[in-house]
Protein backbone atom coordinates (compact mmCIF):
# COMPACT_ATOMS: atom_id res chain seq x y z
CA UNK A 1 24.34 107.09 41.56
CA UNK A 2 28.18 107.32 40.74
CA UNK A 3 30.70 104.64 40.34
CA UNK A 4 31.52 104.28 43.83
CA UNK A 5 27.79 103.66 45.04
CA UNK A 6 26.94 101.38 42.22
CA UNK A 7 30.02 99.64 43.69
CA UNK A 8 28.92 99.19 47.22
CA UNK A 9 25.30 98.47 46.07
CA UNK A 10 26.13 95.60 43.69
CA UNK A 11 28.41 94.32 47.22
CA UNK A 12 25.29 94.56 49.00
CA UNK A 13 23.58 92.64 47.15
CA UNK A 14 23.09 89.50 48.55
CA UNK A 15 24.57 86.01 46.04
CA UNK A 16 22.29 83.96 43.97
CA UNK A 17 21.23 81.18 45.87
CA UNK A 18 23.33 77.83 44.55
CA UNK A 19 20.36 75.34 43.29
CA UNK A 20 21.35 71.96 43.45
CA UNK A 21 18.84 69.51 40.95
CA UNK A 22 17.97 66.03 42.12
CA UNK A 23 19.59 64.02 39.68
CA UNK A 24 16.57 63.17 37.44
CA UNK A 25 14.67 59.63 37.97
CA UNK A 26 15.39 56.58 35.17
CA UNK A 27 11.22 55.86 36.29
CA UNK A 28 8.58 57.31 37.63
CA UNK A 29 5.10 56.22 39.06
CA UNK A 30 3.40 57.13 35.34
CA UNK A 31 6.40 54.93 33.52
CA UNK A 32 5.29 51.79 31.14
CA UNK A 33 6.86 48.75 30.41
CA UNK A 34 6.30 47.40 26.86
CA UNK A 35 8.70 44.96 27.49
CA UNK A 36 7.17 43.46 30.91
CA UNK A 37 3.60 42.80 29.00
CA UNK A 38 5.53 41.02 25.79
CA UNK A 39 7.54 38.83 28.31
CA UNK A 40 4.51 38.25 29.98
CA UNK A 41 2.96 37.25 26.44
CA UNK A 42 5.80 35.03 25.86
CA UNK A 43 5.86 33.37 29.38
CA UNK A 44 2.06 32.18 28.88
CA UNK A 45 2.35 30.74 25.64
CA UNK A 46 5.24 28.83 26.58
CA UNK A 47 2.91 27.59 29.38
CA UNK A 48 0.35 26.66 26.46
CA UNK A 49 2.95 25.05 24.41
CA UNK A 50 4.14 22.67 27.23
CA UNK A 51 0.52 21.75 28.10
CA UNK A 52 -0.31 20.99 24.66
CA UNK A 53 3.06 18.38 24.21
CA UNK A 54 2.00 17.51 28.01
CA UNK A 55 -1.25 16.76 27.17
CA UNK A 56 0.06 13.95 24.36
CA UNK A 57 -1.41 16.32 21.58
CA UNK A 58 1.63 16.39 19.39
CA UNK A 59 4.16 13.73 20.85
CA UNK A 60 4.74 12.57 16.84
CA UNK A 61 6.00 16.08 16.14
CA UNK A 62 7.82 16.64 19.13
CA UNK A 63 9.40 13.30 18.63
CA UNK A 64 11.30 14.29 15.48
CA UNK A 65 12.84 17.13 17.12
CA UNK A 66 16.05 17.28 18.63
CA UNK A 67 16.01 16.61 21.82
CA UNK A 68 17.19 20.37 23.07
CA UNK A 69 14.52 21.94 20.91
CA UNK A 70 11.83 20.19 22.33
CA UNK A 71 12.82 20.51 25.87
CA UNK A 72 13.15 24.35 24.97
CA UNK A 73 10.36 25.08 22.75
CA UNK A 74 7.63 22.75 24.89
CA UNK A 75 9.11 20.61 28.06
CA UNK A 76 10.63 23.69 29.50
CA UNK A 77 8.04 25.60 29.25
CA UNK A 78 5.99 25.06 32.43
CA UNK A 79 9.31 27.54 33.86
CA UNK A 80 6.84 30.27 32.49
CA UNK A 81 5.33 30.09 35.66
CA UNK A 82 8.95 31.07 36.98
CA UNK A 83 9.03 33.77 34.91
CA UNK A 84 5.51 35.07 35.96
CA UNK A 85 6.74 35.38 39.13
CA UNK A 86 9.89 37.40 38.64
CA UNK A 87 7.38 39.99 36.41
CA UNK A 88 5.23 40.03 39.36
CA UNK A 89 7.40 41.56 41.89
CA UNK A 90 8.40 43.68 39.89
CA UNK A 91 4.94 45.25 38.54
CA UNK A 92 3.70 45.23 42.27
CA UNK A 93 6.79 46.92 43.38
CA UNK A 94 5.98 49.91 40.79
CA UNK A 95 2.70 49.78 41.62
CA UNK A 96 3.29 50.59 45.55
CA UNK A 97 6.17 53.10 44.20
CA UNK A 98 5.69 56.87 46.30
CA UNK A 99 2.30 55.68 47.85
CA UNK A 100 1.50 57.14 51.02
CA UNK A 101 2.03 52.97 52.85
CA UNK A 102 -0.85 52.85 55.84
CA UNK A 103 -3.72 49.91 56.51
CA UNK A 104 -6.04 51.97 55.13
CA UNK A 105 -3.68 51.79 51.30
CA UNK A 106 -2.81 48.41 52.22
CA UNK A 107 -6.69 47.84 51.92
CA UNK A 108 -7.58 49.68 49.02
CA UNK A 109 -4.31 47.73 47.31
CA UNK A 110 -5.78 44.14 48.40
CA UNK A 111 -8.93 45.81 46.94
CA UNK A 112 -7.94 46.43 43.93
CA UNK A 113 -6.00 43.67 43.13
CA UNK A 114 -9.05 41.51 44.27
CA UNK A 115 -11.34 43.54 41.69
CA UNK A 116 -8.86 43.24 39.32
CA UNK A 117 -7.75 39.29 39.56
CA UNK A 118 -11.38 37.42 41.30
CA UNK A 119 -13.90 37.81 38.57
CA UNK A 120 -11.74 36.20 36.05
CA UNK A 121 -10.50 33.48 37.78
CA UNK A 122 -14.28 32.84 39.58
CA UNK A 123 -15.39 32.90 35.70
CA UNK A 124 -12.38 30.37 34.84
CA UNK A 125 -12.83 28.18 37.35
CA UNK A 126 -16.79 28.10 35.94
CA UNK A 127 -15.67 27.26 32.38
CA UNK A 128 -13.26 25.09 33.40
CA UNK A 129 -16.19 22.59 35.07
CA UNK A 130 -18.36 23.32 32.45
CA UNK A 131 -15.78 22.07 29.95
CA UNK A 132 -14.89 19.29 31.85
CA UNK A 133 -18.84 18.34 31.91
CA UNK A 134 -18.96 18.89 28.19
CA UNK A 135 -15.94 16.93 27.82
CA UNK A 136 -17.18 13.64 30.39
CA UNK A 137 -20.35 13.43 27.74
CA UNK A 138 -18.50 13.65 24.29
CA UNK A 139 -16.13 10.68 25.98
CA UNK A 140 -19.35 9.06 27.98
CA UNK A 141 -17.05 9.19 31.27
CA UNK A 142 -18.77 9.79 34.12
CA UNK A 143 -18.17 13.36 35.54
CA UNK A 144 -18.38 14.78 39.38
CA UNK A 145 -18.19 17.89 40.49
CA UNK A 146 -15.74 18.94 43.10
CA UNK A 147 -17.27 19.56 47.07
CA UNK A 148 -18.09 22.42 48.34
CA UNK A 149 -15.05 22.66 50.42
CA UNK A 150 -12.64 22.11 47.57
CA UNK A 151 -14.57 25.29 45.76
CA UNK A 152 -14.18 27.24 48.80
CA UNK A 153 -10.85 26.84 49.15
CA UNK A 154 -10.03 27.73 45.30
CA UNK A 155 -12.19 30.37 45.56
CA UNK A 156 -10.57 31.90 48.57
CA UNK A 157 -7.23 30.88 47.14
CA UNK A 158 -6.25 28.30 50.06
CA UNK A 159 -6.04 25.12 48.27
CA UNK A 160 -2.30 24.84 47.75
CA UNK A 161 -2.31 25.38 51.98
CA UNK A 162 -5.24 23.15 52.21
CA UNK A 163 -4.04 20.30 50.00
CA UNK A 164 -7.58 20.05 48.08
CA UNK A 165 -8.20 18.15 44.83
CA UNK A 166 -7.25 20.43 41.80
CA UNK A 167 -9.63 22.36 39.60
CA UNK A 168 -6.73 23.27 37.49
CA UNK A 169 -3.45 22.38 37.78
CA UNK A 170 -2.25 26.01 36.97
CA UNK A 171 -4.35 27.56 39.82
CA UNK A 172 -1.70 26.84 42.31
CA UNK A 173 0.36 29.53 41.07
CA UNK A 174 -2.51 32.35 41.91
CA UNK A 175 -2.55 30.79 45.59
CA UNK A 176 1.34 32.13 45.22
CA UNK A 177 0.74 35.16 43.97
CA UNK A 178 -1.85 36.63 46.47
CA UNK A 179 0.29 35.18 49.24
CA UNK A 180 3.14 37.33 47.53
CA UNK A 181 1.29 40.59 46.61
CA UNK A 182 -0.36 40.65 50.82
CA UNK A 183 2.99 39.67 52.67
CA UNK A 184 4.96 42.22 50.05
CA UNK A 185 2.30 45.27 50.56
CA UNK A 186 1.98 43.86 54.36
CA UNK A 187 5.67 44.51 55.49
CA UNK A 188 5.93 47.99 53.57
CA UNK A 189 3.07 49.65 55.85
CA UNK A 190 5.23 47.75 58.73
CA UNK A 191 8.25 49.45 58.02
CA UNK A 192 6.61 53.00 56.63
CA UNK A 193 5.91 53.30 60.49
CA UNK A 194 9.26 53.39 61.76
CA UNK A 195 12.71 54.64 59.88
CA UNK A 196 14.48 52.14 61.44
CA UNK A 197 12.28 49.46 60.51
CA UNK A 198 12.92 49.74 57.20
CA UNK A 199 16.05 48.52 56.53
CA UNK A 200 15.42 45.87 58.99
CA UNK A 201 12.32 44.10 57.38
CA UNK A 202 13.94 44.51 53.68
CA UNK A 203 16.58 42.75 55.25
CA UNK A 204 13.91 40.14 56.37
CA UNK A 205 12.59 40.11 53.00
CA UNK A 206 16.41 39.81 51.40
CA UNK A 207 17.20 36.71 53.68
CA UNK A 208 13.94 34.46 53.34
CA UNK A 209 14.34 35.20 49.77
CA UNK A 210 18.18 33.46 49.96
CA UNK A 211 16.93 31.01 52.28
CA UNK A 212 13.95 30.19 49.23
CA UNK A 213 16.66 30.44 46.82
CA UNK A 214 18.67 27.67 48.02
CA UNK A 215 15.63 25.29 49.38
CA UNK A 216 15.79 26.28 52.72
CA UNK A 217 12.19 26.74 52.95
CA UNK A 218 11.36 23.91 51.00
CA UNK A 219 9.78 22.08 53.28
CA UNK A 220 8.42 24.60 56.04
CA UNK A 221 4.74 24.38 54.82
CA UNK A 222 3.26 23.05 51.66
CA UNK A 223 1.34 25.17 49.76
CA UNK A 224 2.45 28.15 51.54
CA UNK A 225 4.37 31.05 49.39
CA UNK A 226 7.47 31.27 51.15
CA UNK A 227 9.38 28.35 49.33
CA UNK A 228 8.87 30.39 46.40
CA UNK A 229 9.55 33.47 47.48
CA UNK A 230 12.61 34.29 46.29
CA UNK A 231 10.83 33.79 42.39
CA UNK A 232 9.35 36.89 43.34
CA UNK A 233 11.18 38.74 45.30
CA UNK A 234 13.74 38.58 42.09
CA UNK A 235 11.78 41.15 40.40
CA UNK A 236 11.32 43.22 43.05
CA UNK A 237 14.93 43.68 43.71
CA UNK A 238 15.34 44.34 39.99
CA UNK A 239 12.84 47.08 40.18
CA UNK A 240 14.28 49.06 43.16
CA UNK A 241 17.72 48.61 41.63
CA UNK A 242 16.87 50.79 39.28
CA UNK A 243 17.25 53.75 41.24
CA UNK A 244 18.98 52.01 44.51
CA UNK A 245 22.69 50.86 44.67
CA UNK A 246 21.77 48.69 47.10
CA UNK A 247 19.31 47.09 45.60
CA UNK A 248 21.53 46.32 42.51
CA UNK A 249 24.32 44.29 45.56
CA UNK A 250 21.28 42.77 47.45
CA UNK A 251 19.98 41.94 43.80
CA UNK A 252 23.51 40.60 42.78
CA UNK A 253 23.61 38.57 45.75
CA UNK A 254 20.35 36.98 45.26
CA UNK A 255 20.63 36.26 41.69
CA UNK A 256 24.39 34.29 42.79
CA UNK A 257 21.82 32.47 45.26
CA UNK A 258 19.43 31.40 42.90
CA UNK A 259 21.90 30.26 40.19
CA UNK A 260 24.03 28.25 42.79
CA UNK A 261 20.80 26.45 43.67
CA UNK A 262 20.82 25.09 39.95
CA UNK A 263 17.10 24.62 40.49
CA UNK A 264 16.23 25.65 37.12
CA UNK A 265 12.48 27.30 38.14
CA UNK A 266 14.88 29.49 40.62
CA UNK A 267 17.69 30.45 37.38
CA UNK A 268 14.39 31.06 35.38
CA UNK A 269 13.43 33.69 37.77
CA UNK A 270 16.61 34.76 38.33
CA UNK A 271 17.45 35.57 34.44
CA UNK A 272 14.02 36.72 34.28
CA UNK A 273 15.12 39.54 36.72
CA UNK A 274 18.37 40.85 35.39
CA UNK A 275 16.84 40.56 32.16
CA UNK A 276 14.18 43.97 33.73
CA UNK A 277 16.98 45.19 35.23
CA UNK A 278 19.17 45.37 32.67
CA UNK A 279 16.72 46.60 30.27
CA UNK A 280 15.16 49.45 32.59
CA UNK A 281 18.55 50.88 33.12
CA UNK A 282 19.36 51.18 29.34
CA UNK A 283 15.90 52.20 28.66
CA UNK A 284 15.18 49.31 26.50
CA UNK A 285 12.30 48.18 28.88
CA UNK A 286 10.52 51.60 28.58
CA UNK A 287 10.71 51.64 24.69
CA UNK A 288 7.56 51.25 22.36
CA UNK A 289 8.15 47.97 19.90
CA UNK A 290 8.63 47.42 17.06
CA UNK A 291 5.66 44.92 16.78
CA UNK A 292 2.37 45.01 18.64
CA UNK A 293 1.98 41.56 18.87
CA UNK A 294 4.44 40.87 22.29
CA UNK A 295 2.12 44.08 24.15
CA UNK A 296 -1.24 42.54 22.73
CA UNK A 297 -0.62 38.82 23.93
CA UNK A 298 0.99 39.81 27.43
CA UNK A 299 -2.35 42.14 27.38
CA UNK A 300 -4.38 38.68 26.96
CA UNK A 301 -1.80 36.47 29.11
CA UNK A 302 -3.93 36.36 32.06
CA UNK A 303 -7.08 35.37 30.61
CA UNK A 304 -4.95 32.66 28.27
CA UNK A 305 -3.40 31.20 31.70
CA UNK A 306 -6.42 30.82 32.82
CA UNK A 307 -8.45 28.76 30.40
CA UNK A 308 -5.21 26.95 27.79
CA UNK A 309 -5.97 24.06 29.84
CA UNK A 310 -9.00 22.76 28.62
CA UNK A 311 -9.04 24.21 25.66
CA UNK A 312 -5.65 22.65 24.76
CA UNK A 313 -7.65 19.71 25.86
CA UNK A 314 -10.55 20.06 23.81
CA UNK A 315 -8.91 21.51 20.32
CA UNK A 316 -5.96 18.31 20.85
CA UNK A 317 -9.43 15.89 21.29
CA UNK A 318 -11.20 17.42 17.87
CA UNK A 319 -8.01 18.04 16.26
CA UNK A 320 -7.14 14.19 16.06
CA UNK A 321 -10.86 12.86 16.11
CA UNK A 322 -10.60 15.37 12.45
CA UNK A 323 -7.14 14.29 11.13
CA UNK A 324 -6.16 11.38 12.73
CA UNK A 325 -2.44 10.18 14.22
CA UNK A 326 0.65 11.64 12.44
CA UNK A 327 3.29 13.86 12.67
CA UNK A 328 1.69 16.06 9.76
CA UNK A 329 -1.74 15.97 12.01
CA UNK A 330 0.18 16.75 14.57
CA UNK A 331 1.52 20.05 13.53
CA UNK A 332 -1.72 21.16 12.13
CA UNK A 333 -3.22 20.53 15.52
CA UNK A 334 -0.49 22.51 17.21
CA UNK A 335 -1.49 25.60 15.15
CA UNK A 336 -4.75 24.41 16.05
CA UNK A 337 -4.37 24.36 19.89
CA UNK A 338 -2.74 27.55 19.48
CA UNK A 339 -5.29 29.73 17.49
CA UNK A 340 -7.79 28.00 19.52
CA UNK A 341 -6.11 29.36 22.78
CA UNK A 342 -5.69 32.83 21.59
CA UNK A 343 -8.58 33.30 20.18
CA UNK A 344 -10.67 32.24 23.16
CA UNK A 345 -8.29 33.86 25.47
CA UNK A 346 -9.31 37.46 23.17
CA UNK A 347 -12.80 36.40 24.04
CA UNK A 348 -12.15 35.75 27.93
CA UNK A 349 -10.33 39.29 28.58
CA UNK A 350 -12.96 41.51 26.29
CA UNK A 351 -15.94 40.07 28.38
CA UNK A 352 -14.46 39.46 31.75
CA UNK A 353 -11.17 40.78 32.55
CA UNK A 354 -11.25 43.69 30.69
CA UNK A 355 -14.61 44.74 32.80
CA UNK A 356 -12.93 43.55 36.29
CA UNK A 357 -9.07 45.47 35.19
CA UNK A 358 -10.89 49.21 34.21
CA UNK A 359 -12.74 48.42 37.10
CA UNK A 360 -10.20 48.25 39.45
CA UNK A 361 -8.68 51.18 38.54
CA UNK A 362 -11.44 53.21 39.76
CA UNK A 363 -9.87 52.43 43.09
CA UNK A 364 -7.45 54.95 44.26
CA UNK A 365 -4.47 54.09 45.83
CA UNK A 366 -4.27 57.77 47.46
């Protein structure tokens, strides 16, 4: 072939197709959060902290303190509940993230999250009467146990809606959070169905959560989730914005919400939130740390919500029966409360949520 027909074959040739890359993801479905499990390790022993000073366990101690460290180290700390909430939304969000939305994954979620939360809480709610038996004898107060209709409704999580006697005053907050997880997962399938409806049920989502923010649903129905909503919704704006500009406004917007509310469960959330978001965009979120400890006690946190109460109760009770009334007793029974939790909290996951969580991820979501 000479010059000339090299030349008109290399024209003929057709041009390399231009490839255009999707600018690559900041997360994926497979991405971990170190950081979500150590704030959720944080969060619950805050909640232990301002159950034990609750409780009147170590009111000497706290009573040297300055006043700001004690509101910050133990009467502030029931806003872990706020914080909870915020991580909730969004772990559930990433959970859901690229699933194929229908009824029949909206049932296998519910599934799974009912495998994953109902055997530990049905086991709490066990060792909490049993400790409160154990507890009526070493005192010699006379003990009942609840009706059967205030059992069903904890068990079924309806007794914030119901108004029943309490177990456990901490239970209240799972009533939330299966309300939360059901209505979230409930309106994605909704709006999978339709384009159109999706930007028109976030938007539904977006303005109950403002409306929650600034006590607008305060008083629609006790017990139901929606006066909270905005707690959760938080994190799942913080998740999506990510990846979303839009979510990162709506997100903006939200958080200016909460904060103007200055209900300080609502700024919890709220800092809670930009705290993920902020992270996950510089990649701090995603990063191993430095210590195991944070990871290893948000791995626990569940189980340790679940029982602190009446262990807090019992190790407070023995603790001073032991040592007596001082501020000296009372810091040794602080470290006591503590190990106590922890260490029966270690106990609680290995034997019953650990079982229920590998469980539950047997199930499928595709």
């Amino acid at each position: 072939m000479d010059g000339g027909q090299q030349a008109q074959a290399k024209e003929a040739e057709p041009a390399p197709a231009q490839v255009t890359l999707a600018p690559k993801s900041r997360i994926g479905r497979g991405t971990h959060f170190p950081l979500v499990q150590t704030m959720r390790g944080i969060a619950s022993m805050w909640v232990v902290l301002f159950h034990a000073e609750e409780g009147g366990h170590i009111s000497r101690l706290v009573a040297t303190m300055p006043a700001w460290l004690g509101d910050v180290l133990f009467r502030w700390g029931h806003f872990g509940v706020a914080i909870f909430f915020a991580l909730s939304g969004f772990v559930i969000a990433h959970s859901l993230r690229d699933m194929p939305l229908s009824w029949w994954t909206f049932g296998k979620f519910a599934l799974r999250r009912s495998i994953r939360l109902d055997p530990p809480y049905w086991a709490s709610i066990l060792f909490v009467l049993a400790m409160g038996y154990l507890s009526s004898r070493v005192k010699h107060e006379p003990y009942a146990l609840p009706d059967s209709s205030t059992l069903l409704a904890h068990i079924v999580y309806l007794q914030t809606i119901l108004a029943t006697p309490v177990i456990n005053v901490v239970y209240w907050t799972l009533a939330y959070e299966v309300q939360f997880y059901l209505f979230f997962a409930c309106l994605l399938v909704i709006a999978s169905r339709r384009a159109l409806w999706q930007p028109a049920l976030w938007g539904v989502m977006f303005a109950l959560a403002v409306a929650s923010a600034v006590g607008g649903l305060a008083d629609f129905r006790p017990g139901l989730f929606l006066d909270l909503w905005a707690a959760f919704f938080a994190g799942v704006m913080a998740y999506k914005g990510v990846e979303h500009g839009w979510a990162r406004a709506g997100g903006a917007l939200l958080f200016a919400a909460m904060v103007a509310s200055r209900d300080p469960f609502m700024l919890a959330s709220a800092i809670t939130a930009a705290i993920l978001l902020l992270t996950s965009l510089s990649g701090l979120a995603q990063r191993k740390p430095a210590s195991p400890l944070g990871p290893w006690l948000g791995m626990i946190s569940y189980s340790l919500y679940l029982i602190h109460n009446p262990v807090t109760g019992a190790a407070g009770y023995v603790g001073h029966k032991l040592l007596g009334v001082s501020i000296l007793a009372d810091a040794a029974i602080l470290v006591l409360i503590v190990a106590a939790c922890v260490a029966s909290a270690y106990g609680f996951w290995r034997h019953v949520e650990k079982p229920s969580h590998d469980l539950s991820r047997r199930i499928s979501m595709r």
